[in-house]
N, C-alpha and C. Protein backbone atom coordinates (compact mmCIF):
# COMPACT_ATOMS: atom_id res chain seq x y z
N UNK A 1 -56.83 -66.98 -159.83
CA UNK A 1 -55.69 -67.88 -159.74
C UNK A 1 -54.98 -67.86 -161.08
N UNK A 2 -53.89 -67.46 -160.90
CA UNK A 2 -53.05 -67.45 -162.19
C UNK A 2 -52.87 -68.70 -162.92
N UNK A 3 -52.32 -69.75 -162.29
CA UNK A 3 -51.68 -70.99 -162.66
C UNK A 3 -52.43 -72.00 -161.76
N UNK A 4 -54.03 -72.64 -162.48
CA UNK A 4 -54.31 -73.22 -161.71
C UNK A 4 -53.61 -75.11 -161.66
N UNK A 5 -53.40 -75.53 -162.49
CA UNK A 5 -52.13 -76.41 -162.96
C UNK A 5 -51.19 -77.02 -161.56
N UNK A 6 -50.27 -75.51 -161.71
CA UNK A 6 -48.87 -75.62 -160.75
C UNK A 6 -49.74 -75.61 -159.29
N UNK A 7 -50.53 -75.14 -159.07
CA UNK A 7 -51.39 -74.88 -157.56
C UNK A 7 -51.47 -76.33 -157.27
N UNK A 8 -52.06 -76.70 -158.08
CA UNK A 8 -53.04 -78.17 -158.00
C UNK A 8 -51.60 -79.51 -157.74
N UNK A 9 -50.39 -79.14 -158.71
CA UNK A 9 -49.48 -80.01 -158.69
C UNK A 9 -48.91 -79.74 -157.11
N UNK A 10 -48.53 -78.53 -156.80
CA UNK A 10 -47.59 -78.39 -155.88
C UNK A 10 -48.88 -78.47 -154.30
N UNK A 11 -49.77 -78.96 -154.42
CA UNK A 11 -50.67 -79.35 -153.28
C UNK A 11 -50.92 -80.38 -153.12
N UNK A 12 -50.65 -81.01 -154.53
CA UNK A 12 -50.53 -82.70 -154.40
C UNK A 12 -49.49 -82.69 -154.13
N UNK A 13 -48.51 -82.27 -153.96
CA UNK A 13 -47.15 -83.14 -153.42
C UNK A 13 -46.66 -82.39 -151.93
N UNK A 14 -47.49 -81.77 -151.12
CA UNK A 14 -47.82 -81.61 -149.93
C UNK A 14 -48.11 -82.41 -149.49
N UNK A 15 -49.53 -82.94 -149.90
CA UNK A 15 -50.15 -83.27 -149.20
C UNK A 15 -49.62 -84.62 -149.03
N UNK A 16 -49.24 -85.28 -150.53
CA UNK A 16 -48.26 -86.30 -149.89
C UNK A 16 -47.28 -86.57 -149.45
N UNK A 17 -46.45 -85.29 -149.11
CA UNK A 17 -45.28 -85.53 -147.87
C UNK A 17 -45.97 -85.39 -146.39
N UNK A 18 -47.44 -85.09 -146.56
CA UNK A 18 -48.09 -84.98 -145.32
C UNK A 18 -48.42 -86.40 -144.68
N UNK A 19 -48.92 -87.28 -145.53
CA UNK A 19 -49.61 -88.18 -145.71
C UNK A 19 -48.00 -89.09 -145.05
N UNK A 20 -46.95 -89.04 -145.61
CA UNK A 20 -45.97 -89.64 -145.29
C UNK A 20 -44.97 -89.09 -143.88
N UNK A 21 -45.55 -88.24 -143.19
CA UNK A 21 -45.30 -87.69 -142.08
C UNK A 21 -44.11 -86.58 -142.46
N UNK A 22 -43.82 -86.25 -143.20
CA UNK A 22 -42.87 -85.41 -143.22
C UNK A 22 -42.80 -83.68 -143.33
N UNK A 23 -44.09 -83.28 -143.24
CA UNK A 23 -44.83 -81.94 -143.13
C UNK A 23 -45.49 -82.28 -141.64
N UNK A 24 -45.88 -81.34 -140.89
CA UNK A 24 -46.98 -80.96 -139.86
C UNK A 24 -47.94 -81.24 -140.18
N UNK A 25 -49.65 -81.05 -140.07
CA UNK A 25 -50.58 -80.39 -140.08
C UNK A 25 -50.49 -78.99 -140.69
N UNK A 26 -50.50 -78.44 -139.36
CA UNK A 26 -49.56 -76.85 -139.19
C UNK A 26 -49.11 -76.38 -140.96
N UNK A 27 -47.91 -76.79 -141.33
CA UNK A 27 -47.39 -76.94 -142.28
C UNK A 27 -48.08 -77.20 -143.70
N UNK A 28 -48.67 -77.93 -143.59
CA UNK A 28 -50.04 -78.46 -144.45
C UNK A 28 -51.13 -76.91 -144.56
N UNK A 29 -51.55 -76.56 -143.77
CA UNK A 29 -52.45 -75.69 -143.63
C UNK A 29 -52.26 -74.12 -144.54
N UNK A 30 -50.20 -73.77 -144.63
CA UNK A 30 -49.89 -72.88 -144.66
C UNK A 30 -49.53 -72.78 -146.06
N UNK A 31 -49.68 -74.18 -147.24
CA UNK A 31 -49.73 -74.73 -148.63
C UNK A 31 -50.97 -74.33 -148.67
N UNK A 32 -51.92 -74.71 -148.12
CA UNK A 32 -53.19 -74.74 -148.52
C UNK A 32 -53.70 -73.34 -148.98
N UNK A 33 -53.16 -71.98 -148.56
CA UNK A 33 -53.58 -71.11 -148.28
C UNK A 33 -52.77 -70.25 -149.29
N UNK A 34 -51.38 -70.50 -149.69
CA UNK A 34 -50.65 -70.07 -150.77
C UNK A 34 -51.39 -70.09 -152.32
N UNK A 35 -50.49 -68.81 -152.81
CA UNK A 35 -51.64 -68.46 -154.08
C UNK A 35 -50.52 -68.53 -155.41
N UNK A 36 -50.70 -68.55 -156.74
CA UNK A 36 -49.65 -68.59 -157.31
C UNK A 36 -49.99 -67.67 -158.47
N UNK A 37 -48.96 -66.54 -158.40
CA UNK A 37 -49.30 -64.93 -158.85
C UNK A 37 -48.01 -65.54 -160.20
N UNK A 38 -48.54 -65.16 -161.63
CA UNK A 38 -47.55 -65.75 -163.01
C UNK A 38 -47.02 -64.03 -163.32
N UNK A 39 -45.74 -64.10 -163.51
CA UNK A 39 -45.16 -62.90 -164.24
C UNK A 39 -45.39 -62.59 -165.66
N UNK A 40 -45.84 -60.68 -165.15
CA UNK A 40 -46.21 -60.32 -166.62
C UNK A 40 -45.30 -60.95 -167.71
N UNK A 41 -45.69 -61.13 -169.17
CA UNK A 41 -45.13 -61.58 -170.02
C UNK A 41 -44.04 -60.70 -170.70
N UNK A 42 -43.11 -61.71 -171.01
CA UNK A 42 -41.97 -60.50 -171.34
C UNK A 42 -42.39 -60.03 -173.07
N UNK A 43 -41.61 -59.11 -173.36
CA UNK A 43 -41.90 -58.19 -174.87
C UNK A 43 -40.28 -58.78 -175.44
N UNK A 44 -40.36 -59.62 -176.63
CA UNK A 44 -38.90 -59.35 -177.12
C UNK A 44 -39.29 -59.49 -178.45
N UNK A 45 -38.39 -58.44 -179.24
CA UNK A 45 -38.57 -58.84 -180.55
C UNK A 45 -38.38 -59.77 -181.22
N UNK A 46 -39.09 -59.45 -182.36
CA UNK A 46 -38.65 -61.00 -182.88
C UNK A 46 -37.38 -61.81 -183.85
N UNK A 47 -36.78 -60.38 -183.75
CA UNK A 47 -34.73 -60.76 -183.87
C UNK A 47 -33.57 -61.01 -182.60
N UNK A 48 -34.31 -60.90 -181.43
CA UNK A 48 -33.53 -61.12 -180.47
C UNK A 48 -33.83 -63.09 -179.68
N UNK A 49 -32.81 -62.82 -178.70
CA UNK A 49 -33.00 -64.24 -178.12
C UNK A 49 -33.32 -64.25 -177.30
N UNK A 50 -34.43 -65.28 -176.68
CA UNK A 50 -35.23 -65.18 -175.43
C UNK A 50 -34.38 -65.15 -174.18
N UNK A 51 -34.76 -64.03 -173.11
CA UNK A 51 -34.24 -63.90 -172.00
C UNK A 51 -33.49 -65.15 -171.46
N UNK A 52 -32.71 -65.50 -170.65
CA UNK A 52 -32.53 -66.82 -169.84
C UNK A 52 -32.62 -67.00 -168.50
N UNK A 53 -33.07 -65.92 -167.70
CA UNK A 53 -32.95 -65.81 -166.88
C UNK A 53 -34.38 -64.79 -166.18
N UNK A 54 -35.46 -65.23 -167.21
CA UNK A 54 -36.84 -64.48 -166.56
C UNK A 54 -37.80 -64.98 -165.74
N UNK A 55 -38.44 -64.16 -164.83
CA UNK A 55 -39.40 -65.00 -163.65
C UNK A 55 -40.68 -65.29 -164.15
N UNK A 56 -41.00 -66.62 -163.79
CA UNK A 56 -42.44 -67.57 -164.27
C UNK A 56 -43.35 -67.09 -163.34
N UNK A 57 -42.93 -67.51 -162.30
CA UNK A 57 -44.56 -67.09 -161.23
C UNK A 57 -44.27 -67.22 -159.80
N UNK A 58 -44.57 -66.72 -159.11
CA UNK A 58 -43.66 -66.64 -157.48
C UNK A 58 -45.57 -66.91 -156.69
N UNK A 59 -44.96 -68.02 -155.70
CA UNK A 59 -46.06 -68.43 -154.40
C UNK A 59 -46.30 -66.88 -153.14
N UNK A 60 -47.22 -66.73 -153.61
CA UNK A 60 -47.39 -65.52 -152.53
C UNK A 60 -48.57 -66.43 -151.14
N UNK A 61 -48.58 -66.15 -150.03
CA UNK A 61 -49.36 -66.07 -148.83
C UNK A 61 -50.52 -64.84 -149.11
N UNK A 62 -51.08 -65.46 -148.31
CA UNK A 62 -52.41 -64.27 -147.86
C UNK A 62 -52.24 -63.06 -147.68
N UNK A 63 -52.63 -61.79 -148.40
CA UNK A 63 -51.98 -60.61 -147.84
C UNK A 63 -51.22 -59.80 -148.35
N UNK A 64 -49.83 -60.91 -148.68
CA UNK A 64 -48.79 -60.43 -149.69
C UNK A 64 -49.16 -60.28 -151.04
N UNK A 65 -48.52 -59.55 -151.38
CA UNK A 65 -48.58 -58.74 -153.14
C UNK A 65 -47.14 -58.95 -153.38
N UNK A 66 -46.73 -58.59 -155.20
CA UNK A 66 -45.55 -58.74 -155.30
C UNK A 66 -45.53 -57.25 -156.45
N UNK A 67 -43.63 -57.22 -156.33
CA UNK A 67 -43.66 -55.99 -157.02
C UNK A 67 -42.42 -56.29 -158.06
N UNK A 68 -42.92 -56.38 -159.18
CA UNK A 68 -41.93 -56.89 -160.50
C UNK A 68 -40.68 -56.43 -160.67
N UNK A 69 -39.62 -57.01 -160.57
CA UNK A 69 -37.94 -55.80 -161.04
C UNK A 69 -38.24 -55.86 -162.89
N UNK A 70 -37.96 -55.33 -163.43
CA UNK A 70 -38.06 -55.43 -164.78
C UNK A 70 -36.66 -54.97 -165.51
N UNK A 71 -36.19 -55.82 -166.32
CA UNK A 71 -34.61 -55.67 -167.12
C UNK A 71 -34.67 -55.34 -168.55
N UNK A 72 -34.40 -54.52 -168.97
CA UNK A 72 -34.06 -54.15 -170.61
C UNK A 72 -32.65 -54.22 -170.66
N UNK A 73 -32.92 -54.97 -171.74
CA UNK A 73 -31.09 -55.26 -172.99
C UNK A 73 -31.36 -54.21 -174.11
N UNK A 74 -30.18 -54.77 -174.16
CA UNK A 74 -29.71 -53.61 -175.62
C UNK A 74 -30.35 -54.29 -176.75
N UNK A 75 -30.90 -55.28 -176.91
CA UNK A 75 -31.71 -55.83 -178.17
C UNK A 75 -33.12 -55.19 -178.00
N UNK A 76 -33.72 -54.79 -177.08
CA UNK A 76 -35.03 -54.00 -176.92
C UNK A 76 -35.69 -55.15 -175.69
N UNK A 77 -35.12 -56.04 -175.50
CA UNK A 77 -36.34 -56.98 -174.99
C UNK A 77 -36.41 -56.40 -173.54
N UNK A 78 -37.59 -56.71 -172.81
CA UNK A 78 -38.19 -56.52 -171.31
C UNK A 78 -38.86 -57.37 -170.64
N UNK A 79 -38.41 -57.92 -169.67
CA UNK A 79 -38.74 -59.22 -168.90
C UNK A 79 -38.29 -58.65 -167.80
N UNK A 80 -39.16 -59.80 -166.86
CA UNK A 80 -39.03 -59.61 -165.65
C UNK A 80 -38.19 -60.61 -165.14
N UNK A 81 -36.99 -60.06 -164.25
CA UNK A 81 -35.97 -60.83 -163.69
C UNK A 81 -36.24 -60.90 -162.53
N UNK A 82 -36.64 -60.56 -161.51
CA UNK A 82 -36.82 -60.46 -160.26
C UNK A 82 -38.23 -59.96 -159.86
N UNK A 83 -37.78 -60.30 -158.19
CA UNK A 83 -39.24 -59.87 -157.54
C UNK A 83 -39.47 -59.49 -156.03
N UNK A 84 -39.84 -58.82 -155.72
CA UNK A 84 -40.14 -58.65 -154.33
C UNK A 84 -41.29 -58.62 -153.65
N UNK A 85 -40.98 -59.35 -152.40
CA UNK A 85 -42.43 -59.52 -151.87
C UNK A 85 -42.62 -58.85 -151.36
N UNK A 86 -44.36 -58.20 -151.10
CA UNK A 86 -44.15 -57.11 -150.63
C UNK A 86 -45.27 -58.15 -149.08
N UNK A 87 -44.66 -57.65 -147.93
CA UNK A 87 -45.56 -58.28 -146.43
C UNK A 87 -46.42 -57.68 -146.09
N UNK A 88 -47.98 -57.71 -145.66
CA UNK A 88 -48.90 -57.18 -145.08
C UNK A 88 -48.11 -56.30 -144.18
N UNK A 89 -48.72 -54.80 -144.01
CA UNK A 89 -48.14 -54.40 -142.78
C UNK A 89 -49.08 -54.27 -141.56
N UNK A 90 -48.52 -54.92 -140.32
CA UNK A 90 -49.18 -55.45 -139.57
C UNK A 90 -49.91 -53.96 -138.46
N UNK A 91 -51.08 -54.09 -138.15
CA UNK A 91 -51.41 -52.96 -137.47
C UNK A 91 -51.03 -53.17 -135.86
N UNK A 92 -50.18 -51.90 -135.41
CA UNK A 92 -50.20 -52.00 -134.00
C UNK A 92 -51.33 -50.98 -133.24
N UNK A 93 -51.68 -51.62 -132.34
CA UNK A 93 -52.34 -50.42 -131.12
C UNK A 93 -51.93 -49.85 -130.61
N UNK A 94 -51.89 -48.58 -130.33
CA UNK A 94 -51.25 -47.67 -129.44
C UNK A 94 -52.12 -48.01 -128.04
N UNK A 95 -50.61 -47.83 -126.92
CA UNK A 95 -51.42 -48.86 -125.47
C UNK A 95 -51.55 -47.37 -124.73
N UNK A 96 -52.86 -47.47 -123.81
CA UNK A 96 -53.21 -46.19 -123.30
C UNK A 96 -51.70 -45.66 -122.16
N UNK A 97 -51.72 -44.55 -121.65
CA UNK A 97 -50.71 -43.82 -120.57
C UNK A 97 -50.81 -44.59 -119.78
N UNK A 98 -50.03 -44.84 -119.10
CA UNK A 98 -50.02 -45.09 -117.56
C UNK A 98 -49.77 -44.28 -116.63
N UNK A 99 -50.31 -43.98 -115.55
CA UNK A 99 -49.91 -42.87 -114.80
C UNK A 99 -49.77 -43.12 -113.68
């Protein structure tokens, strides 16, 4: 667990919109199960100015992985601005002939 902190905060405040009817069960279940993946740390020197616009940590589901966009400036620095999720890919069965 990357950020066990933000996990712990953002499940307490599930659970009490649960508690106050305003989540499902259902809904409840699908917090519970979310993971919280922190972005690599950015590199900037130490004459430039910190990014403003870099990613902290993105809620992934079961399954999912994520795949970093990464931005260089002209001062040298490298942070991560973006992100993509990447979705389990789901297995299908091939259904026998019919004849």
């Amino acid at each position: 667990m990357a950020n066990r902190r933000l996990r712990k905060e953002l499940l307490e405040t599930v659970r009490g919109l649960h508690a106050v009817g305003a989540i499902d069960f259902k809904k409840l279940q699908e917090f519970e199960t979310f993971r919280v993946v922190q972005a690599p740390a950015p590199f900037v020197p130490p004459s430039a100015p910190l990014p403003p616009n870099c990613v902290v940590s993105v809620l992934l589901q079961p399954g999912e992985s994520v795949e970093w966009t990464w931005t260089h400036d002209a001062n040298g620095s490298r942070y991560v601005a973006g992100y993509t999720i990447i979705r389990p890919r789901r297995t299908t069965r091939s259904r026998p002939a019919t004849q």
